[in-house]
Protein backbone atom coordinates (compact mmCIF):
# COMPACT_ATOMS: atom_id res chain seq x y z
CA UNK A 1 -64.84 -46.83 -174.76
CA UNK A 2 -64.08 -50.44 -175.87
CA UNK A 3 -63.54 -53.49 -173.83
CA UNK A 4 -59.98 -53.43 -174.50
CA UNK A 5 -59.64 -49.59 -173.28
CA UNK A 6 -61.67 -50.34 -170.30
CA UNK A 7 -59.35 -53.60 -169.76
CA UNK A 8 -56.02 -52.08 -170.15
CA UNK A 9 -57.37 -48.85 -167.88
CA UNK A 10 -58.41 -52.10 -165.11
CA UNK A 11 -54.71 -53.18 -165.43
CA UNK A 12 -53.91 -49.58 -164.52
CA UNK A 13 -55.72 -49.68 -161.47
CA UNK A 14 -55.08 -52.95 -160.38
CA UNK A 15 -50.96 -51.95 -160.15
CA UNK A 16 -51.76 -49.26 -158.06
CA UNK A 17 -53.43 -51.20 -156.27
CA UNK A 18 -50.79 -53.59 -155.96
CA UNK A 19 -48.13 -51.09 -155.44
CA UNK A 20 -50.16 -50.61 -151.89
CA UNK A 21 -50.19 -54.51 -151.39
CA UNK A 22 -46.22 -54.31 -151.77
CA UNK A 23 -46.16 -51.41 -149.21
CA UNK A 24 -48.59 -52.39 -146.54
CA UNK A 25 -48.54 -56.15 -146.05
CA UNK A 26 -46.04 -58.65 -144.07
CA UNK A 27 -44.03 -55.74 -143.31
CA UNK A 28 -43.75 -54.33 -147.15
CA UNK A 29 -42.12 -55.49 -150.22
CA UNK A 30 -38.74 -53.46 -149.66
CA UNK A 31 -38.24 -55.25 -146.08
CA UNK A 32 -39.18 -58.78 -147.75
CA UNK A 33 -36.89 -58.21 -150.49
CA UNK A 34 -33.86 -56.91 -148.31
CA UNK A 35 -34.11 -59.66 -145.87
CA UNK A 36 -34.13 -62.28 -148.83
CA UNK A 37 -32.14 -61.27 -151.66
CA UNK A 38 -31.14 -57.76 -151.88
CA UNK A 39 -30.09 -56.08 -148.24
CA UNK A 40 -28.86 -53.02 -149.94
CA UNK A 41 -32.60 -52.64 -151.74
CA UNK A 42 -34.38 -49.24 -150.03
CA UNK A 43 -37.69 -47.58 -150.27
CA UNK A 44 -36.44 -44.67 -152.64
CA UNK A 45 -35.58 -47.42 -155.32
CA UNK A 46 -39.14 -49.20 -154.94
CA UNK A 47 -40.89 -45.48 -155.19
CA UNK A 48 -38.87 -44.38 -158.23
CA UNK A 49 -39.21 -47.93 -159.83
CA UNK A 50 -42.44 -47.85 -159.63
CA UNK A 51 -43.36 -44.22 -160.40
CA UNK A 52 -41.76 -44.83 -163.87
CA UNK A 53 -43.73 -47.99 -164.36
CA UNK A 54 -46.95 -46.16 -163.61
CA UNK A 55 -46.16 -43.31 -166.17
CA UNK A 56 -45.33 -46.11 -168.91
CA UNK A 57 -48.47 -48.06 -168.15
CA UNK A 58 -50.29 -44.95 -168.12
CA UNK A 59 -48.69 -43.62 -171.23
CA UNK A 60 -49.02 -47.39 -173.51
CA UNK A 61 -52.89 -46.72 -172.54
CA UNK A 62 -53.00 -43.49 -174.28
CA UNK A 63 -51.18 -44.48 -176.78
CA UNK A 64 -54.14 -47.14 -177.42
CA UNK A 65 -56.56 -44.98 -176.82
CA UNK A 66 -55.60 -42.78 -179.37
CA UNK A 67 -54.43 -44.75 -182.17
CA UNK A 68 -56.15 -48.31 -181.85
CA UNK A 69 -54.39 -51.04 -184.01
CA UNK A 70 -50.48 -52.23 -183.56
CA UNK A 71 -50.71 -49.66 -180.59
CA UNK A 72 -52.07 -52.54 -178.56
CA UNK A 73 -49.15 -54.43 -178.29
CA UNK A 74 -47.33 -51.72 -175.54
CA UNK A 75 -50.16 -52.42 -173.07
CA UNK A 76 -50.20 -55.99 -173.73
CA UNK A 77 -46.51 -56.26 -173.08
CA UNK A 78 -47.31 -54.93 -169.63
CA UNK A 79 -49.87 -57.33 -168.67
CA UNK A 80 -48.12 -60.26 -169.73
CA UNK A 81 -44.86 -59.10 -168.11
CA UNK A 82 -46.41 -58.58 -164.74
CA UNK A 83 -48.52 -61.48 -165.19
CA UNK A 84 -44.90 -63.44 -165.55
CA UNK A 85 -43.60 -61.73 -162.10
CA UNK A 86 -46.70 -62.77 -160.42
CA UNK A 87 -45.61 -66.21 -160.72
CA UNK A 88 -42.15 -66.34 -161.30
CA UNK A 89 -41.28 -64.06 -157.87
CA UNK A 90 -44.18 -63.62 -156.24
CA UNK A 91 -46.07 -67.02 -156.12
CA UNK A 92 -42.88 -68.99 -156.38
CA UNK A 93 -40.87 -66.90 -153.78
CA UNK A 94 -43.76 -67.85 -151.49
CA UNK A 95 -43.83 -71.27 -151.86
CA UNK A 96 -40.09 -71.22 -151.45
CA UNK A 97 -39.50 -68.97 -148.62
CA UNK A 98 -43.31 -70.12 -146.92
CA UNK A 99 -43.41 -66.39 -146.44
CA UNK A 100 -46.13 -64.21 -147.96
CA UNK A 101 -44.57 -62.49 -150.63
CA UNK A 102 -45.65 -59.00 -150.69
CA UNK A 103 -47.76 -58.58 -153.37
CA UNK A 104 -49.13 -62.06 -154.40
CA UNK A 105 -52.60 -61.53 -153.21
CA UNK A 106 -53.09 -58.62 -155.91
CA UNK A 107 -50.80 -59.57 -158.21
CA UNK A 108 -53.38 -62.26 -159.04
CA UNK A 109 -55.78 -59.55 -160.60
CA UNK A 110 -53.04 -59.60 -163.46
CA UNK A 111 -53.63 -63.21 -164.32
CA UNK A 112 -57.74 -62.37 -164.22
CA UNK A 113 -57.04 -59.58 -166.87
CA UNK A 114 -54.83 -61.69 -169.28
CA UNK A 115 -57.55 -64.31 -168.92
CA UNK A 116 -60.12 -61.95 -169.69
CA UNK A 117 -58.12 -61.02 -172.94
CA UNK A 118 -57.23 -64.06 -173.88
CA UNK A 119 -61.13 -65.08 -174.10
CA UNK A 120 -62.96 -61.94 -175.06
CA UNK A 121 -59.67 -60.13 -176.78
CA UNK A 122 -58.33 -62.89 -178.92
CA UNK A 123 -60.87 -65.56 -178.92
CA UNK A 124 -63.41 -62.66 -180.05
CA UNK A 125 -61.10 -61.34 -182.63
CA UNK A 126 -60.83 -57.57 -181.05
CA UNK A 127 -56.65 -58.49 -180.99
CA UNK A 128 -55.04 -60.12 -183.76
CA UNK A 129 -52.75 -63.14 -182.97
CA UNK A 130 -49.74 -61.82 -184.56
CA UNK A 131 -50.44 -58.58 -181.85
CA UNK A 132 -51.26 -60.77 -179.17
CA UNK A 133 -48.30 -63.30 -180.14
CA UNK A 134 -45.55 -60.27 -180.23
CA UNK A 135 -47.25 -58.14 -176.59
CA UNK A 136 -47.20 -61.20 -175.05
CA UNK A 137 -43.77 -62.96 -176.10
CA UNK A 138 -42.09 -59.38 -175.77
CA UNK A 139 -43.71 -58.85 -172.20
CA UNK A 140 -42.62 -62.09 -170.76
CA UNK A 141 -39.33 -61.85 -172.61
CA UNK A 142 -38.82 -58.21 -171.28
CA UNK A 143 -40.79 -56.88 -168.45
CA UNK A 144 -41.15 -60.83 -166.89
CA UNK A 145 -37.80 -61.68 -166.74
CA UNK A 146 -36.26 -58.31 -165.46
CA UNK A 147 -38.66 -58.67 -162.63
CA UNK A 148 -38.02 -62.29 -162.08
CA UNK A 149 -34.17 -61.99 -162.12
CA UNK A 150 -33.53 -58.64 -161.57
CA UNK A 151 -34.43 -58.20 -157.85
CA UNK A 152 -33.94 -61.58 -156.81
CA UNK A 153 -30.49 -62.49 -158.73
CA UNK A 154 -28.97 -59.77 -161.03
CA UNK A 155 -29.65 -56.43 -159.12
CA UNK A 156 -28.03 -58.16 -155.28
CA UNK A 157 -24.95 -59.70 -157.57
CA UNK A 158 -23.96 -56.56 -159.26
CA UNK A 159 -24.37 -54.80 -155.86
CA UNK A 160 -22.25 -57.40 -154.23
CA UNK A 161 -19.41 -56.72 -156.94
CA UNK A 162 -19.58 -53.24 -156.81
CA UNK A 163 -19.97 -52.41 -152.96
């Protein structure tokens, strides 16, 4: 198994991880996010929501696993997405709210992993930067800014309109 598997396979693990963080501490992630954006927001949508992300994750690692090259991009656009959210909602919603955000504590593991293939991915050539360039831009572009807007601003809005 190569570093970037055994990377990628850490990300994995480190969302489930954080999927308990968002469900055990300061009262869980679905309370913290109903009381400050999103009252409608319920523990079904947080368990489906995440349940698909797990499978996608999981699936973008096989795909790597199995086919190497270009194939590294899906992973990558995970990482730097949820990388994004750690400081675009999490960090930034603490600061803001002085309220731990659900979350932040092992959301950080996300920012350790892109480190750790920034330096021994890219700076040791196992990830070209045209790869690295597109997982990354696409990820923040994608994944980061659904999770930034979508359950602070977007997701409350369009609930407000509609209920």
């Amino acid at each position: 198994m190569s570093f970037l598997n055994i990377v990628f396979w850490t990300f994995f693990a480190s969302y489930i991880v954080h999927v308990l963080d968002e469900t055990l501490l300061n009262g869980g992630f679905v309370q913290w996010i109903a009381k400050n954006f999103w009252p409608t927001y319920h523990m079904r949508m947080f368990f489906w929501f995440n349940a698909a992300f797990i499978v996608v994750i999981a699936v973008s690692n096989i795909l790597f696993d199995s086919f190497g090259g270009h194939w590294v991009i899906l992973p990558l656009i995970f990482i730097a997405g949820f990388a994004t959210h750690t400081i675009t909602v999490h960090f930034y919603w603490t600061i803001r709210l002085n309220t731990y955000s659900p979350g932040l504590l092992t959301s950080l593991l996300y920012l350790v992993i892109l480190y750790l293939l920034i330096r021994y991915g890219l700076c040791e050539h196992l990830i070209s930067r045209t790869d690295f360039t597109v997982g990354t831009a696409v990820g923040m572009a994608t994944i980061g800014l659904f999770l930034t807007v979508g359950p602070t601003i977007l997701f409350p809005r369009i609930m407000r309109n509609h209920g």
